[in-house]
C-alpha atoms as a PDB file:
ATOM      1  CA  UNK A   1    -135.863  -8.907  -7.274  1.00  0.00           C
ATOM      2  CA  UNK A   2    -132.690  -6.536  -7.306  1.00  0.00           C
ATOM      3  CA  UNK A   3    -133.009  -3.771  -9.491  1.00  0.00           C
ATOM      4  CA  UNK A   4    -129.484  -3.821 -12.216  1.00  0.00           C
ATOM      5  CA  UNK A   5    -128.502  -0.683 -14.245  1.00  0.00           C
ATOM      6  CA  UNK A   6    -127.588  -1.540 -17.697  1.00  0.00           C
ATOM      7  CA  UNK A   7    -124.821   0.860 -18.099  1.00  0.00           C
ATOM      8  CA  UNK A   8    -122.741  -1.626 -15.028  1.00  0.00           C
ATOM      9  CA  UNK A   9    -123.656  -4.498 -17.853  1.00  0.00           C
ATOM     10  CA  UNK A  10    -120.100  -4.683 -19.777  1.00  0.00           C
ATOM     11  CA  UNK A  11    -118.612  -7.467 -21.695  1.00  0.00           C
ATOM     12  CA  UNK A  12    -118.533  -8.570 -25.491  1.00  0.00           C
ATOM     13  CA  UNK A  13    -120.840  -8.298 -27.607  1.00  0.00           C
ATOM     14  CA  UNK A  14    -123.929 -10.419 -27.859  1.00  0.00           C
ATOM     15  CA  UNK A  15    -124.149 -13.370 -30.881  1.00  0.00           C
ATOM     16  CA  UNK A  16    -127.232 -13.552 -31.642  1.00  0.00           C
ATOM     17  CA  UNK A  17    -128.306 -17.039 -33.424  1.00  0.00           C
ATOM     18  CA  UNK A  18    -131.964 -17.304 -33.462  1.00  0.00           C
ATOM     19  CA  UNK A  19    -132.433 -16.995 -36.977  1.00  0.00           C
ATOM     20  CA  UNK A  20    -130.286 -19.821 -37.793  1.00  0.00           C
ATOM     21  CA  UNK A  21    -132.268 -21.891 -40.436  1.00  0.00           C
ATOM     22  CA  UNK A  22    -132.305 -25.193 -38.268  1.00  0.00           C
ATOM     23  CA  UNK A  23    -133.872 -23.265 -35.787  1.00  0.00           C
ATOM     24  CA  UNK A  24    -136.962 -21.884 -37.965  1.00  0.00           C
ATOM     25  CA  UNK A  25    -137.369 -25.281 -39.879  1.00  0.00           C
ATOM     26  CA  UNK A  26    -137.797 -27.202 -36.767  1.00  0.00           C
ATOM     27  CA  UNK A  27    -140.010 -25.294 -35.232  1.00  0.00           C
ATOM     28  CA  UNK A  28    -143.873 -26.072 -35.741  1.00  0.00           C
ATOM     29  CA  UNK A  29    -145.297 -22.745 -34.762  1.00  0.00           C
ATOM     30  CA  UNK A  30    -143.822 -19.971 -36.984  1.00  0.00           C
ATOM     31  CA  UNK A  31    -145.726 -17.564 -35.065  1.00  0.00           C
ATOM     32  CA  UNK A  32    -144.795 -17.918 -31.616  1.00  0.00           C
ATOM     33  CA  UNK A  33    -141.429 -18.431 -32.691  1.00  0.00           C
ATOM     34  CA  UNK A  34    -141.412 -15.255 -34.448  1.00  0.00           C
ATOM     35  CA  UNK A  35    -142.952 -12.988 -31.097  1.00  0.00           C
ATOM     36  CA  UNK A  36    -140.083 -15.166 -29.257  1.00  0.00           C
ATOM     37  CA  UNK A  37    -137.383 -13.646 -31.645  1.00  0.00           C
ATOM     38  CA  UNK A  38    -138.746 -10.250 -31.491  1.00  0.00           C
ATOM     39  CA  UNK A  39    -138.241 -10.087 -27.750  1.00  0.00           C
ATOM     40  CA  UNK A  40    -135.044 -11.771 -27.442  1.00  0.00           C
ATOM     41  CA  UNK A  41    -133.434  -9.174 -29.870  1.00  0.00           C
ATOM     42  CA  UNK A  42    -135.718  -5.956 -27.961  1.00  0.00           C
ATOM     43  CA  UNK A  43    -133.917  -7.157 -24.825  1.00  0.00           C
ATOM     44  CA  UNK A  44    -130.352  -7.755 -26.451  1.00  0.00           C
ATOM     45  CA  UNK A  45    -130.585  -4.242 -28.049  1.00  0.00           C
ATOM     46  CA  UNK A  46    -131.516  -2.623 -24.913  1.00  0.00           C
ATOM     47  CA  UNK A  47    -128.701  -4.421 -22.943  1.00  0.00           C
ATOM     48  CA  UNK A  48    -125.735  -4.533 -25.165  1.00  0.00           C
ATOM     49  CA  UNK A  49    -123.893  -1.962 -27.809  1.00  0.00           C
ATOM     50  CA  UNK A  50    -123.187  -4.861 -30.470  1.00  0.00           C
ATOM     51  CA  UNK A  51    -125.305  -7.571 -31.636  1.00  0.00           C
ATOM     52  CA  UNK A  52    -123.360  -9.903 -34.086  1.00  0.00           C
ATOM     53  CA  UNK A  53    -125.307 -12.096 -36.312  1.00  0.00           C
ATOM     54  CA  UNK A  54    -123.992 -14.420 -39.210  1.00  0.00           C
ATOM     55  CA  UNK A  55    -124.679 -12.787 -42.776  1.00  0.00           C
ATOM     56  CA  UNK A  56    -125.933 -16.275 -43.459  1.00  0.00           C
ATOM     57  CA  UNK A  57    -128.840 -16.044 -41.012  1.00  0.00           C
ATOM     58  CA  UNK A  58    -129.901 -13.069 -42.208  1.00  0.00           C
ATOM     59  CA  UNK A  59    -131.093 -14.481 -46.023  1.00  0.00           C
ATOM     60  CA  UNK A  60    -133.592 -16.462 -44.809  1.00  0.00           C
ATOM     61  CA  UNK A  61    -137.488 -15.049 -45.539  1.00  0.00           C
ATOM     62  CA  UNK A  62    -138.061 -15.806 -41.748  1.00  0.00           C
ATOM     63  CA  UNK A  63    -135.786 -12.925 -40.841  1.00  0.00           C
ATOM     64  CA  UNK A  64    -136.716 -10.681 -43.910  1.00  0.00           C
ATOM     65  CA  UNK A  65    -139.920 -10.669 -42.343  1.00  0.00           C
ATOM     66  CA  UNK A  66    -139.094  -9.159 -39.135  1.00  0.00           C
ATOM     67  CA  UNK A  67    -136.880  -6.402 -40.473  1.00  0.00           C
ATOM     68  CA  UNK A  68    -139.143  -5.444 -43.167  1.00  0.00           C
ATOM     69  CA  UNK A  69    -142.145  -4.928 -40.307  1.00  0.00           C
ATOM     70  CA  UNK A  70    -140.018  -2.785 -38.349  1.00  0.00           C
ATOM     71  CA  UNK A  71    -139.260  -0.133 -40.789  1.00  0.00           C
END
């Protein structure tokens, strides 16, 4: 495995779209979707300066709930 340093990682920003509302209403298991989330955004906020997400993603109570744990 090569080793990468995140500072040579340069591009636009990331979209991030996993709180879409089709995504958490399909999905059977709100719980492993939820520790799924949680990493994908830990790794895009490690990797990346800006994280874009649609305003209309963020009103659902699926997404609430992982902000409101974090502060």
């Amino acid at each position: 495995m090569k080793r990468i340093n995140p500072n040579i990682l340069v591009g636009p920003r990331s979209y991030f779209t996993s709180f879409d509302y089709r995504i958490v209403k399909r999905s059977k298991n709100l719980d492993f979707l939820k520790r799924e989330v949680e990493r994908k955004l830990k790794l895009l906020l490690l990797i990346k300066s800006q994280i874009t997400c649609a305003a209309s993603h963020l009103t659902s109570t699926f997404a609430y709930e992982i902000f409101k744990e974090t502060l």
